[in-house]
N, C-alpha and C. Protein backbone atom coordinates (compact mmCIF):
# COMPACT_ATOMS: atom_id res chain seq x y z
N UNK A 1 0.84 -1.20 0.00
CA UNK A 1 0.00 0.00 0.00
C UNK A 1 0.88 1.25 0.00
N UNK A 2 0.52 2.45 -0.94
CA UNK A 2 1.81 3.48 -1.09
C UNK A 2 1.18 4.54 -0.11
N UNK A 3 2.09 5.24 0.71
CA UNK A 3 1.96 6.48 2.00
C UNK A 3 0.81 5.61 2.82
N UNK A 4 1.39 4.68 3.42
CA UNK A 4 1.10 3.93 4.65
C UNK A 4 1.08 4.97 5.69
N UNK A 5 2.12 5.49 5.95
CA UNK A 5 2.50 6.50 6.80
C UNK A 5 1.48 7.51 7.04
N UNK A 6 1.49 8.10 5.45
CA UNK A 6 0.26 9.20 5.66
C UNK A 6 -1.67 9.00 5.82
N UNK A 7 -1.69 7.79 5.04
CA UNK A 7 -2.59 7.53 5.04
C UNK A 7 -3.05 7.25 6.55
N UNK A 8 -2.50 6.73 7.36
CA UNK A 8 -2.77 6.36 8.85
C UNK A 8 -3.37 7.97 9.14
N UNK A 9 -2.26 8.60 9.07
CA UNK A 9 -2.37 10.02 9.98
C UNK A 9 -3.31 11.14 9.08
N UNK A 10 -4.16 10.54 8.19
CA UNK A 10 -5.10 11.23 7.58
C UNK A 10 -6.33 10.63 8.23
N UNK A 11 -6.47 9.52 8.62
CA UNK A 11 -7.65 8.51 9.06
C UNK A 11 -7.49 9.56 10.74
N UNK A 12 -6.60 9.09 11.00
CA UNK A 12 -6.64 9.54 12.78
C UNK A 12 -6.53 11.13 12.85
N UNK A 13 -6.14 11.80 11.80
CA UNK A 13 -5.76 13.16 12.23
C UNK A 13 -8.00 13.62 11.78
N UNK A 14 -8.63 13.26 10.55
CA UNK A 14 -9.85 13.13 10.50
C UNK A 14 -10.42 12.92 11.49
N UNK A 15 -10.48 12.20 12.10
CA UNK A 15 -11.47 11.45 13.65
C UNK A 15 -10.93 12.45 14.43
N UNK A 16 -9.95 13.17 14.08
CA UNK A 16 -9.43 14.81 15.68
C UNK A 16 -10.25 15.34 15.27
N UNK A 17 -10.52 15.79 13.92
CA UNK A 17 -11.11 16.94 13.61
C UNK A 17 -12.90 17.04 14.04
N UNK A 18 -13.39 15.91 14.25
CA UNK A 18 -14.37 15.63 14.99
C UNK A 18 -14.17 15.91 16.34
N UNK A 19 -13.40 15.16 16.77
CA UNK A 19 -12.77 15.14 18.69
C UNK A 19 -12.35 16.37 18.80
N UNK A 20 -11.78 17.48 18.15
CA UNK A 20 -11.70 18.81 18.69
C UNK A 20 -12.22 19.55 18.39
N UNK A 21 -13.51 19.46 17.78
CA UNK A 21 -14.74 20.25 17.16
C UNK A 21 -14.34 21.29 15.94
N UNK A 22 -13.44 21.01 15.41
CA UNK A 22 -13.12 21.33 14.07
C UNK A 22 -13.82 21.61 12.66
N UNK A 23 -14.74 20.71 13.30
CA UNK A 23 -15.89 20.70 11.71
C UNK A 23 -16.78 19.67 12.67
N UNK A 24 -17.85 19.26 11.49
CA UNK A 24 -19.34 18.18 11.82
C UNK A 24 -18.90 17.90 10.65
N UNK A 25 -20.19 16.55 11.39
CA UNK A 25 -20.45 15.53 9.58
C UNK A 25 -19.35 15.38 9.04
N UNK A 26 -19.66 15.64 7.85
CA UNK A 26 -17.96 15.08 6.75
C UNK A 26 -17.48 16.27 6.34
N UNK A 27 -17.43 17.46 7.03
CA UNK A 27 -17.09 18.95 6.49
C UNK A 27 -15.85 18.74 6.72
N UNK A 28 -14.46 19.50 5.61
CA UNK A 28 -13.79 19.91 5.78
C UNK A 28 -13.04 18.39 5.30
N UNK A 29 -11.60 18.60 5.03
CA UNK A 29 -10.98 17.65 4.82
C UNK A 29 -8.99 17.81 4.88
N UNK A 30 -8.77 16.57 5.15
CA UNK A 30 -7.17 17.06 5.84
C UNK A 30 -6.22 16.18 4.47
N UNK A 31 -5.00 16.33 3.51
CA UNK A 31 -3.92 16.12 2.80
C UNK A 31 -2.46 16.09 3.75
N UNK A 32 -2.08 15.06 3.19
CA UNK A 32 -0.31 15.05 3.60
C UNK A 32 0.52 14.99 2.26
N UNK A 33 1.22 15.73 1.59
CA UNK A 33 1.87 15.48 0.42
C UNK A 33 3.47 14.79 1.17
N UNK A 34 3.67 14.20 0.35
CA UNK A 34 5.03 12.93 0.30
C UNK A 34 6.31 13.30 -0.33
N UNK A 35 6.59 14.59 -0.37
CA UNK A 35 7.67 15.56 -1.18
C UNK A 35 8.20 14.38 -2.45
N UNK A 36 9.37 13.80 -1.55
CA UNK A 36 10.01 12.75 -1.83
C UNK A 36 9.47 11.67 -3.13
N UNK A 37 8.47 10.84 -2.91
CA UNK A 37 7.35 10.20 -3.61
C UNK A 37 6.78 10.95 -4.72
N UNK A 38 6.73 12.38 -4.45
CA UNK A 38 5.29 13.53 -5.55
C UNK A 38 4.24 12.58 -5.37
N UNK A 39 3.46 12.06 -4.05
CA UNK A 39 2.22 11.64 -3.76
C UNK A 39 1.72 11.90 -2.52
N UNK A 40 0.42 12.54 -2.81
CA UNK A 40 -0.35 12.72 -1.47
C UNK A 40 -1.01 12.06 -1.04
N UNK A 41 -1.52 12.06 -0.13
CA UNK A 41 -2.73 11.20 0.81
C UNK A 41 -3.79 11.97 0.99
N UNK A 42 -4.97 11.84 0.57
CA UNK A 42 -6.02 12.94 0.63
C UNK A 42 -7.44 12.46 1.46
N UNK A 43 -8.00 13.03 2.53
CA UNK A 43 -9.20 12.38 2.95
C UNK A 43 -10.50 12.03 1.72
N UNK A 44 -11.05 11.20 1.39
CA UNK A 44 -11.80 10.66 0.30
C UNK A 44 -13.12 11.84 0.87
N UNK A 45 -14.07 11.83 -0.15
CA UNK A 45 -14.96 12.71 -0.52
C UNK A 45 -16.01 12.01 0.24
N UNK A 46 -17.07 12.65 1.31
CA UNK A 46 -18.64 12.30 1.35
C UNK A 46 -18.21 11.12 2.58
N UNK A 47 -17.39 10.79 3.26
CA UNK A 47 -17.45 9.76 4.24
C UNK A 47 -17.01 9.95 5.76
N UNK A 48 -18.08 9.86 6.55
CA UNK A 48 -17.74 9.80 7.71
C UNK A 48 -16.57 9.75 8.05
N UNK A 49 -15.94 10.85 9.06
CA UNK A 49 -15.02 10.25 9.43
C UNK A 49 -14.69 8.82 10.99
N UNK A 50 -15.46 9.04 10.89
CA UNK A 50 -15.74 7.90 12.41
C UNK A 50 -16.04 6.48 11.77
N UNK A 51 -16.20 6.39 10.37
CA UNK A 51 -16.23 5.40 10.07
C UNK A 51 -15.06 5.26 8.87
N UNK A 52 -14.22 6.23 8.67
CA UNK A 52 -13.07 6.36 7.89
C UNK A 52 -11.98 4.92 7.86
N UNK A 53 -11.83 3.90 6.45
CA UNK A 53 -10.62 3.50 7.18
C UNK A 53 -9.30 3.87 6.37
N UNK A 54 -8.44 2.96 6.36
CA UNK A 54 -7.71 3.15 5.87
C UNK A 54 -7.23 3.28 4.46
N UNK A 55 -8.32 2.62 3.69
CA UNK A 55 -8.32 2.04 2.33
C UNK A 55 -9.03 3.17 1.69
N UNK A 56 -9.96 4.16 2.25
CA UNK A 56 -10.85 4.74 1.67
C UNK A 56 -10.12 6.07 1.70
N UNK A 57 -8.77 6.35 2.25
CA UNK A 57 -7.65 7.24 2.19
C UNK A 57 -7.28 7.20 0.63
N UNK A 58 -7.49 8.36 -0.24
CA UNK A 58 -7.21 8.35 -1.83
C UNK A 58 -5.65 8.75 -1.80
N UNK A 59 -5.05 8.57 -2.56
CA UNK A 59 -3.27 8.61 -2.71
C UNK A 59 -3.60 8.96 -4.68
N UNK A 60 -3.14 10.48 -4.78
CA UNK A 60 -2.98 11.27 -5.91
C UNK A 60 -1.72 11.51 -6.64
N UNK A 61 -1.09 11.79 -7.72
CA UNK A 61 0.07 12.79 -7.78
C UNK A 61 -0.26 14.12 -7.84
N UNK A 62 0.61 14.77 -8.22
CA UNK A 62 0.42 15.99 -8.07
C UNK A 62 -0.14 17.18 -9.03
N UNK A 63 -0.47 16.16 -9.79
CA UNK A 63 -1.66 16.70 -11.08
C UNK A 63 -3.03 16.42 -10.56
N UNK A 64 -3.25 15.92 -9.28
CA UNK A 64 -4.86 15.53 -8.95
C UNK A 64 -5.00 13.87 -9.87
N UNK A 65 -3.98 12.88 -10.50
CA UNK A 65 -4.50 11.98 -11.15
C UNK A 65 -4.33 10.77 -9.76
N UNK A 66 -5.70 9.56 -9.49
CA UNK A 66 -5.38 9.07 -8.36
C UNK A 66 -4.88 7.79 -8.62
N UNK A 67 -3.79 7.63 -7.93
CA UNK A 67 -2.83 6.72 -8.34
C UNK A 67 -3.15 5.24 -7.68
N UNK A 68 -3.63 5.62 -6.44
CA UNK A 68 -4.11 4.17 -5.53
C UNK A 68 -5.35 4.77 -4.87
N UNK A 69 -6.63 3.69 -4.95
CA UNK A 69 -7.61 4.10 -3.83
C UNK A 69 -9.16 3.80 -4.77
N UNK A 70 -9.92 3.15 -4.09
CA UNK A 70 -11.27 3.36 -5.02
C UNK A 70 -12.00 4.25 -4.81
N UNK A 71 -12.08 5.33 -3.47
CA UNK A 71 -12.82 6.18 -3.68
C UNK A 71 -12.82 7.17 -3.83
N UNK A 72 -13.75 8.37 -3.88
CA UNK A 72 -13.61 9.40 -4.52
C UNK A 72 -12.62 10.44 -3.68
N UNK A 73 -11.95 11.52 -4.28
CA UNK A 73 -11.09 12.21 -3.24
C UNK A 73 -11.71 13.29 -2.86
N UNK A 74 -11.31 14.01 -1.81
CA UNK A 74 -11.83 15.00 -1.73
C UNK A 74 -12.13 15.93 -2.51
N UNK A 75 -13.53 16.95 -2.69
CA UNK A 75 -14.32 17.62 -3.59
C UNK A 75 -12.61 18.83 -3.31
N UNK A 76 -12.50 19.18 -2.62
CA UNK A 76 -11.00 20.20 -2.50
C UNK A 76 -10.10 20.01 -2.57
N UNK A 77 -9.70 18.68 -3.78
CA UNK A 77 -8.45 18.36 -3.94
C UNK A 77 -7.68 19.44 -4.91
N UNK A 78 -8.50 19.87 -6.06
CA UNK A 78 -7.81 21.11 -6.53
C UNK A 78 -7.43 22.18 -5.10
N UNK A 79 -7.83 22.56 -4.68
CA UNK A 79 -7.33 23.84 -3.46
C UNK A 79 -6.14 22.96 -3.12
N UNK A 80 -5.86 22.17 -2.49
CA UNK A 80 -4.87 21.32 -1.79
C UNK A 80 -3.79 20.96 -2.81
N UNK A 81 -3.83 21.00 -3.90
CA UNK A 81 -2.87 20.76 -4.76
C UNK A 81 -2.36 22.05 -5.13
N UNK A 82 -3.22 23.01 -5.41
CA UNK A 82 -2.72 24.41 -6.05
C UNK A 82 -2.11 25.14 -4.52
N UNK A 83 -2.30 24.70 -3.71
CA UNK A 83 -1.18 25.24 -2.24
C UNK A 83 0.09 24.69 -1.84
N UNK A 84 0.20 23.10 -2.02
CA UNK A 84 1.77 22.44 -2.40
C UNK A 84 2.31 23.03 -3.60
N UNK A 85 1.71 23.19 -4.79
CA UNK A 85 2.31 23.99 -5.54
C UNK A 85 3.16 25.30 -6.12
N UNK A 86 2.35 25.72 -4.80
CA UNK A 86 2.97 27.24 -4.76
C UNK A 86 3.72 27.58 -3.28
N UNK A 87 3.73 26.46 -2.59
CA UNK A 87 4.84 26.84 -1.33
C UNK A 87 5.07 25.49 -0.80
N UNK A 88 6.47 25.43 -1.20
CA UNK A 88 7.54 24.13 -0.75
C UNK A 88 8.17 23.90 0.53
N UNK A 89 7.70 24.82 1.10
CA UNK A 89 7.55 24.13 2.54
C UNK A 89 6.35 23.85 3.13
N UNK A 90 5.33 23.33 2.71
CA UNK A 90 4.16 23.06 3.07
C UNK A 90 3.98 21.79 2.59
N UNK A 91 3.55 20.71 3.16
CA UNK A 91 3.65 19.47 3.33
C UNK A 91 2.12 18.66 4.01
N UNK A 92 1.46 19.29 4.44
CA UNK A 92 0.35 19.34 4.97
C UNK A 92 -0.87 20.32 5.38
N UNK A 93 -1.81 19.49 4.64
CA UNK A 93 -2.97 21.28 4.81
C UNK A 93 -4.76 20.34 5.53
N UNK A 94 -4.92 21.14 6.49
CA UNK A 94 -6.25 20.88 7.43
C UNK A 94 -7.23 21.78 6.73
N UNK A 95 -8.49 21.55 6.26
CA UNK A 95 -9.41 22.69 6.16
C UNK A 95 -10.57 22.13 6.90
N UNK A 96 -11.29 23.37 7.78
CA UNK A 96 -11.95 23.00 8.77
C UNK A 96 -13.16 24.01 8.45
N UNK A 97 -14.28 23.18 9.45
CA UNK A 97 -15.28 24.25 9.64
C UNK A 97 -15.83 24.86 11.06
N UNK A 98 -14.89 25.08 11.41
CA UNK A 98 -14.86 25.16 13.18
C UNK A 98 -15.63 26.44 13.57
N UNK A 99 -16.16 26.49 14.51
CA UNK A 99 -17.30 27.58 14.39
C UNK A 99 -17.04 29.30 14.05
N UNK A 100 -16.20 29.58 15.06
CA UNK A 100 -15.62 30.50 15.02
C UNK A 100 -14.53 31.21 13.48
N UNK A 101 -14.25 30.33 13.56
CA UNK A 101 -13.63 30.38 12.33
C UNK A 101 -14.59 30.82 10.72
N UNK A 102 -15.27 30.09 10.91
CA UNK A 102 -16.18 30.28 9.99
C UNK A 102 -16.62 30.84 10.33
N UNK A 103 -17.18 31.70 11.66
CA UNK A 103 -18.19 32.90 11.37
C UNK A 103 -17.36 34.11 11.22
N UNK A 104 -16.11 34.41 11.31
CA UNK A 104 -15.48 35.50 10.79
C UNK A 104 -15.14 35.37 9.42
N UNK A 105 -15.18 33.79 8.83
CA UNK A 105 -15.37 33.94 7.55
C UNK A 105 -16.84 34.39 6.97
N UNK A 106 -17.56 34.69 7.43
CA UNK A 106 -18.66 35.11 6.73
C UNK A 106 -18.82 36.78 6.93
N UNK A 107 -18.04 37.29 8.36
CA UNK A 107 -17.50 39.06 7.89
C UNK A 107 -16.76 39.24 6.67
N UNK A 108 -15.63 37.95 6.27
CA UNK A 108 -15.04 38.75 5.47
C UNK A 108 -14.31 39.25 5.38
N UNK A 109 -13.31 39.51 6.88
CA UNK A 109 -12.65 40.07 7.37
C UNK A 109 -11.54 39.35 8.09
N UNK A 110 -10.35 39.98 8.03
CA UNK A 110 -9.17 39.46 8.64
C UNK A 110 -8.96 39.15 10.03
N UNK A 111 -8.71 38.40 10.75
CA UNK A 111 -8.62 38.42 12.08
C UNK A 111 -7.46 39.15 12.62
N UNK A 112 -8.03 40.18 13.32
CA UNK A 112 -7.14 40.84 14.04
C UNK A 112 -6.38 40.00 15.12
N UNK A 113 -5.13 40.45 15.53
CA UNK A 113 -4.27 39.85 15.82
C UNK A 113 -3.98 40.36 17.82
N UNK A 114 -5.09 39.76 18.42
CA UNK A 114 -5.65 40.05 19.33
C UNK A 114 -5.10 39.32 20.88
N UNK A 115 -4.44 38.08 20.35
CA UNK A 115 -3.53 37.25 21.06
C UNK A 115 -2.25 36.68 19.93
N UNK A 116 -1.03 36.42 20.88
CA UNK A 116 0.05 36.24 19.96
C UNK A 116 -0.09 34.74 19.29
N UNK A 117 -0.77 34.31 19.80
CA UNK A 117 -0.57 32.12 19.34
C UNK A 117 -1.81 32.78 17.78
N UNK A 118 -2.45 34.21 17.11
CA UNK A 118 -2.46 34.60 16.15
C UNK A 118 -1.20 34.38 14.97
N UNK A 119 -0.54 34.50 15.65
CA UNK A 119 0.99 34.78 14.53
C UNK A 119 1.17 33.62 14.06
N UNK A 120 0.76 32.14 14.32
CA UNK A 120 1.13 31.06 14.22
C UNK A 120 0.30 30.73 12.90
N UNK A 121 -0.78 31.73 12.53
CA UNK A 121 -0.90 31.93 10.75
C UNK A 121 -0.09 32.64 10.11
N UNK A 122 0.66 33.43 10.15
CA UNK A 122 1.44 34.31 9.74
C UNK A 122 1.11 35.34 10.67
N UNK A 123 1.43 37.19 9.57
CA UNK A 123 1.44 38.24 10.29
C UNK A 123 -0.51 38.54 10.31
N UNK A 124 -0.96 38.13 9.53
CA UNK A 124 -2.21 38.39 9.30
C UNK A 124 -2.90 37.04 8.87
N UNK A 125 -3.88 36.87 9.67
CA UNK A 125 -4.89 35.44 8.90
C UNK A 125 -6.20 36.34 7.99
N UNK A 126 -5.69 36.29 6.87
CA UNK A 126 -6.73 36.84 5.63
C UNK A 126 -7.81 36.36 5.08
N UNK A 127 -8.79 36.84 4.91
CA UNK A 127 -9.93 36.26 4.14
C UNK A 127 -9.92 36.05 2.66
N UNK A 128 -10.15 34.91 2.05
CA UNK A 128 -10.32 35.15 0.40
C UNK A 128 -11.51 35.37 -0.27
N UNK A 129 -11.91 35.83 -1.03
CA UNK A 129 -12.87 36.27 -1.40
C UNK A 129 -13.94 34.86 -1.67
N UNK A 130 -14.96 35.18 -2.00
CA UNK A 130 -15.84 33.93 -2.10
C UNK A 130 -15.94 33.48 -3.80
N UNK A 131 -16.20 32.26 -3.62
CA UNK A 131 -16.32 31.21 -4.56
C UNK A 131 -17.01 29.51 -4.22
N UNK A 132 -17.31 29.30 -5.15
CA UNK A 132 -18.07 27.81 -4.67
C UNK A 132 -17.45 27.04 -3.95
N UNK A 133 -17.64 25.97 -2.92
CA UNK A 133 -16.30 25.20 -3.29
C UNK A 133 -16.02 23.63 -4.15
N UNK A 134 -15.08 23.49 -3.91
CA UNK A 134 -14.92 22.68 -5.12
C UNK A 134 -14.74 22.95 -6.19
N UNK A 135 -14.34 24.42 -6.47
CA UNK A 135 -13.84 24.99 -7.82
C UNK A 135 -12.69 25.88 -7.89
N UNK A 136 -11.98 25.99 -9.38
CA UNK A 136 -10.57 26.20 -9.62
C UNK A 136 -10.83 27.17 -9.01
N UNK A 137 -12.19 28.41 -8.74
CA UNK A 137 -12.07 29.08 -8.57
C UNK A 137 -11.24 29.66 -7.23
N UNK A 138 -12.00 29.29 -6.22
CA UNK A 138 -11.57 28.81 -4.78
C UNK A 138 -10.52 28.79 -4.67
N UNK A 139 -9.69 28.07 -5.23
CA UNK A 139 -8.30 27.43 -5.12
C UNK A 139 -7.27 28.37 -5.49
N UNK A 140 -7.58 28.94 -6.57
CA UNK A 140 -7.03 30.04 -7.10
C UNK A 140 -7.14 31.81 -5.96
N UNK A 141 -8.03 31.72 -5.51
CA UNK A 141 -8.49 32.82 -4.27
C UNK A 141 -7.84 32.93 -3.08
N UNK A 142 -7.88 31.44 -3.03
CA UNK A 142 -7.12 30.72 -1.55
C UNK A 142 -5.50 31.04 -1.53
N UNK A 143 -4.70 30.78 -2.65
CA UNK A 143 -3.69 30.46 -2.71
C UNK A 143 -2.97 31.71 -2.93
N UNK A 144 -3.85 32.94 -3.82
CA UNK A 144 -3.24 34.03 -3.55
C UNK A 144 -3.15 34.70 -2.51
N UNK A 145 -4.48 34.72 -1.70
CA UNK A 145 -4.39 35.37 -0.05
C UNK A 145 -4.11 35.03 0.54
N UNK A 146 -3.14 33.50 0.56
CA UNK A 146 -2.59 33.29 1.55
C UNK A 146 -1.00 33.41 1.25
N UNK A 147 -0.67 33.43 -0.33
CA UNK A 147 0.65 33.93 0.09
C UNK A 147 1.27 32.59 1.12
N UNK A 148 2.26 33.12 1.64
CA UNK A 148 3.57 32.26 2.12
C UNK A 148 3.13 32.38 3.19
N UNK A 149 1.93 32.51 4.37
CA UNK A 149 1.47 32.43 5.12
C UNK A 149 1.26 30.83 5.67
N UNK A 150 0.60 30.82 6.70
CA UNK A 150 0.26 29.15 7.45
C UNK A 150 -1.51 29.04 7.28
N UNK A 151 -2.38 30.36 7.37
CA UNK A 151 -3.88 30.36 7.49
C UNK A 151 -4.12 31.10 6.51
N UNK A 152 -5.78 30.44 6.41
CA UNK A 152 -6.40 31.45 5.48
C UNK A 152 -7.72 31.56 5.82
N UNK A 153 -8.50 32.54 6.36
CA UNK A 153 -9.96 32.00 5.95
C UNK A 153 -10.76 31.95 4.53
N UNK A 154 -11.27 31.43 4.34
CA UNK A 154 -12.57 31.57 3.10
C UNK A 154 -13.84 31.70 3.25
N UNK A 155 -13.86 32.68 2.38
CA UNK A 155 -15.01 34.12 2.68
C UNK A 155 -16.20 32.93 2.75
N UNK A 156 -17.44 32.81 3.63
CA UNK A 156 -18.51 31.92 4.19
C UNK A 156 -18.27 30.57 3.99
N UNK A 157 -17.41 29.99 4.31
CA UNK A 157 -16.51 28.74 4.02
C UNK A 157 -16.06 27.99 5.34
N UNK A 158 -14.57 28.71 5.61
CA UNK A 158 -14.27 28.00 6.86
C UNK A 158 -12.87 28.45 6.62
N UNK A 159 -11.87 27.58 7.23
CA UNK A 159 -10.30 28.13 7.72
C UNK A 159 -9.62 26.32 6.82
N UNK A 160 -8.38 27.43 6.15
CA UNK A 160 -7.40 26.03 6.12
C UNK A 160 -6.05 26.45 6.30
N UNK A 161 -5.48 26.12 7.37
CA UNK A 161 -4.03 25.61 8.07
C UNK A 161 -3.02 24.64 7.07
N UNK A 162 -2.16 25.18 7.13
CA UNK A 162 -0.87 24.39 6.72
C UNK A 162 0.07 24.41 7.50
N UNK A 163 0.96 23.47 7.14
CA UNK A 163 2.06 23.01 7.84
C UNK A 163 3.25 22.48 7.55
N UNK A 164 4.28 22.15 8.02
CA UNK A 164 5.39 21.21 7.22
C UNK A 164 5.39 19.99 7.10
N UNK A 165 4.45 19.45 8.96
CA UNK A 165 4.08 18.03 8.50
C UNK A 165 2.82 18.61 9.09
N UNK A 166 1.85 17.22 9.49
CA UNK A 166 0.41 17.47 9.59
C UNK A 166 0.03 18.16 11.47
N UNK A 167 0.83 17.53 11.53
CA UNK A 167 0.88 18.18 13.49
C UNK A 167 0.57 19.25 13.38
N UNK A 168 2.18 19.79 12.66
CA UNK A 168 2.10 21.12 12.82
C UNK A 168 0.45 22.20 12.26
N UNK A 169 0.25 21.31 11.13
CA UNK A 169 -0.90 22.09 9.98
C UNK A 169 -1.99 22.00 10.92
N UNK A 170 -2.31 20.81 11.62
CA UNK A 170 -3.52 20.98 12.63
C UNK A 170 -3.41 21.56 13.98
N UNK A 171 -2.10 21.66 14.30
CA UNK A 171 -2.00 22.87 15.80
C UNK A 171 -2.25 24.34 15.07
N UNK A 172 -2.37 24.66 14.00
CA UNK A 172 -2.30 25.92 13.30
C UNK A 172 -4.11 26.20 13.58
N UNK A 173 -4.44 25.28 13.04
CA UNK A 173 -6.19 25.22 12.79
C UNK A 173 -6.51 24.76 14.30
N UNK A 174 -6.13 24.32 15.04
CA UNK A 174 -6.53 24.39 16.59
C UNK A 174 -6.61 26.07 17.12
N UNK A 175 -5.63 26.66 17.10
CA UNK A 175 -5.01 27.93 17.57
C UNK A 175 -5.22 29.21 16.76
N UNK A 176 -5.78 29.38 15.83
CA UNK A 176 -6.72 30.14 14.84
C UNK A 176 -8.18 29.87 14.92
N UNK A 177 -8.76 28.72 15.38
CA UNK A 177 -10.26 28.49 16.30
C UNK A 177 -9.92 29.29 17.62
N UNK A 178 -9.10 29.05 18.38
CA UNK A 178 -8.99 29.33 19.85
C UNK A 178 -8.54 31.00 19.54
N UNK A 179 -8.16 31.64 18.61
CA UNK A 179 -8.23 33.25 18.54
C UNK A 179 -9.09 33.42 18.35
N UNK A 180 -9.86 32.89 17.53
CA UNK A 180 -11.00 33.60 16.71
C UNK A 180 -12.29 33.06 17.80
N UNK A 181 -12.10 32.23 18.97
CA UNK A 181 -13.05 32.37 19.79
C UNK A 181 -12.72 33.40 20.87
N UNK A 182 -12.07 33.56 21.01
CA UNK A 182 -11.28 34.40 21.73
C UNK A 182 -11.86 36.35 21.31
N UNK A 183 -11.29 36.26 20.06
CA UNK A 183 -11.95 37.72 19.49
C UNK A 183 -13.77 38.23 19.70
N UNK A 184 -14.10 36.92 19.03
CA UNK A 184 -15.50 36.83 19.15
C UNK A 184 -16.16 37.15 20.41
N UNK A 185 -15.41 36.53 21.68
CA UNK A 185 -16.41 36.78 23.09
C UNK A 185 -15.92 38.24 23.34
N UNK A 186 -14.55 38.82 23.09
CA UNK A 186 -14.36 39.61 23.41
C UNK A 186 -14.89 41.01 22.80
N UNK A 187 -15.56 40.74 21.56
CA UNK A 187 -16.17 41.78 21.26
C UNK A 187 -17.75 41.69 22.00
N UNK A 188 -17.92 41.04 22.48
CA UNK A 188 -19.33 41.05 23.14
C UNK A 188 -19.00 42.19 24.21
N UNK A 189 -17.94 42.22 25.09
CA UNK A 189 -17.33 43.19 26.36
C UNK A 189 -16.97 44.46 25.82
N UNK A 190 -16.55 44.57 24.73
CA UNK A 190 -16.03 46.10 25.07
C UNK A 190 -15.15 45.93 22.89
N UNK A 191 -14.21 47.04 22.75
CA UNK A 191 -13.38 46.73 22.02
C UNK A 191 -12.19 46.05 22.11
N UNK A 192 -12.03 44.79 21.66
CA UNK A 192 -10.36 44.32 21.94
C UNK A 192 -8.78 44.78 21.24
N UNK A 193 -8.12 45.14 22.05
CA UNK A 193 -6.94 45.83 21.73
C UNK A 193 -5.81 44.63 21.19
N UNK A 194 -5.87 45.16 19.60
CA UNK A 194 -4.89 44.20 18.87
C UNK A 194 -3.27 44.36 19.45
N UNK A 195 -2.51 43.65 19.32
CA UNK A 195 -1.23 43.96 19.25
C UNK A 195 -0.52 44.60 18.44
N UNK A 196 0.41 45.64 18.83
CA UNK A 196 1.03 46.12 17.94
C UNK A 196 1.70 45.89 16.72
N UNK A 197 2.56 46.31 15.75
CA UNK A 197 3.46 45.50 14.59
C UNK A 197 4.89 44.85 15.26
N UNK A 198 4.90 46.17 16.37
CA UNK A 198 6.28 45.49 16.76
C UNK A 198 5.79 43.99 17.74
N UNK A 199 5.11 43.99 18.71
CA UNK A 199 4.76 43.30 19.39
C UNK A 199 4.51 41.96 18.37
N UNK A 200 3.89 41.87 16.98
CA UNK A 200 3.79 40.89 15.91
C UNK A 200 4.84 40.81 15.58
N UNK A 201 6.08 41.50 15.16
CA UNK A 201 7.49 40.86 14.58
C UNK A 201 7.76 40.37 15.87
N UNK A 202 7.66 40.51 17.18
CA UNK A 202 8.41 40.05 18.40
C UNK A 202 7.72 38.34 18.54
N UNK A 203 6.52 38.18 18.13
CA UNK A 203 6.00 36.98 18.48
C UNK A 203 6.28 36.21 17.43
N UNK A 204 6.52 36.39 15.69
CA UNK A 204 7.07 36.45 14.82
C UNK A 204 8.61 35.35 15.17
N UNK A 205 9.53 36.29 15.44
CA UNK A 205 10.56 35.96 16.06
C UNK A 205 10.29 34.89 16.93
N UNK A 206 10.26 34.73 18.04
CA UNK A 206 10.20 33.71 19.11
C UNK A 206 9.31 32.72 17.98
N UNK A 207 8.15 32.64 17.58
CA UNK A 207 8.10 31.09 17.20
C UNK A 207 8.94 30.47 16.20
N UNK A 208 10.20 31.10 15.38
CA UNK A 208 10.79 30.51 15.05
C UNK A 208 11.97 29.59 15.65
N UNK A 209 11.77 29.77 17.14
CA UNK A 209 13.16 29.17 17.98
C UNK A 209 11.79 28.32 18.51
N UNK A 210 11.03 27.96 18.68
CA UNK A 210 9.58 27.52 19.93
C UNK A 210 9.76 25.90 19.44
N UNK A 211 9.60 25.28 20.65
CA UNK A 211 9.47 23.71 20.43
C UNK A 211 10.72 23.49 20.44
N UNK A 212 10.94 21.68 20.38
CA UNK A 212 12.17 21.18 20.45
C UNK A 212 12.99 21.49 19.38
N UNK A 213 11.84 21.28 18.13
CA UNK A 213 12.98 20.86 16.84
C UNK A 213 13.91 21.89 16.25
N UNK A 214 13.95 22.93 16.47
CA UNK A 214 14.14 24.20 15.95
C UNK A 214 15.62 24.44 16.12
């Protein structure tokens, strides 16, 4: 079986995205690309993930043609391909429909940068403009506003996180829910006071030394 490896951690990293309220139902879907190989592992289209197994994990190249797997791949495999494409250090991408997240995707609007574990999308988590999904269009929207960034939202859509491997891409989409719930209650109280630019290059800085591996 080819990306054993990934395919596992697409099945189990899916069943998180349930367990950390990431999305419902079959919303949203998680990729590991295989640099090495030029093959990804893509969550399959329309299936539970609680009943996800291993086999029903689609394995693509990098034209979207599917190389191993009988079922269908995810309806956002174009978006997920046109984002390995355009940034080579990205290795893994989560797209979620986590509440919060998605309801500032339906302002439209950028998330202000209101706590620092913000920065862990880049300097700014941007909105892309709207489009169906499941179309070049989307993908093409996505990939420009996010730029060399880690987040993106999509305009009445939801949030997708990247990463180098998948850990990282889903602590991104954990911690861009947890701002953007964060922003949300806090505008119920009063106005919340963003952080400065310098205070963003300072948090900037430090997560590039953060964690062991670094």
């Amino acid at each position: 079986m080819l990306l054993l490896d990934e395919r596992e951690s697409v099945v189990d990293y899916c069943k998180k995205l349930i367990s950390s309220e990431l999305t419902t139902g079959t919303g949203g879907n998680i990729s590991i690309y295989n640099r090495e190989e030029r093959l990804i592992a893509i969550s399959p289209s329309g299936i539970e993930y609680d009943e996800m197994e291993l086999e029903d994990v689609v394995v693509v190249d990098i034209e979207g043609n599917v190389v191993e797997g009988a079922k269908k791949p995810s309806s956002e495999l174009g978006l997920h391909l046109a984002l390995y494409k355009s940034n080579e250090t990205v290795n893994a991408a989560v797209h979620t429909h986590s509440k919060y997240a998605t309801a500032i995707s339906t302002l439209r609007i950028s998330l202000p940068v209101v706590h620092y574990l913000a920065c862990l999308g880049g300097r700014e988590v941007r909105c892309a403009p709207y489009a169906s999904f499941g179309t070049e269009e989307l993908a093409q929207h996505t990939v420009k506003t996010i730029g060399q960034d880690r987040a993106v939202f999509m305009a009445n859509h939801g949030l997708i996180a990247l990463g180098e491997n998948i850990k990282q891409a889903f602590g991104v989409a954990e911690q861009i829910e947890f701002v953007s719930e964060v922003y949300s209650i806090a505008c119920t109280m009063g106005k919340p006071v963003e952080l400065t630019e310098y205070e963003i290059d300072e948090s900037l800085e430090k997560f590039k030394l953060y964690g062991q591996n670094r």
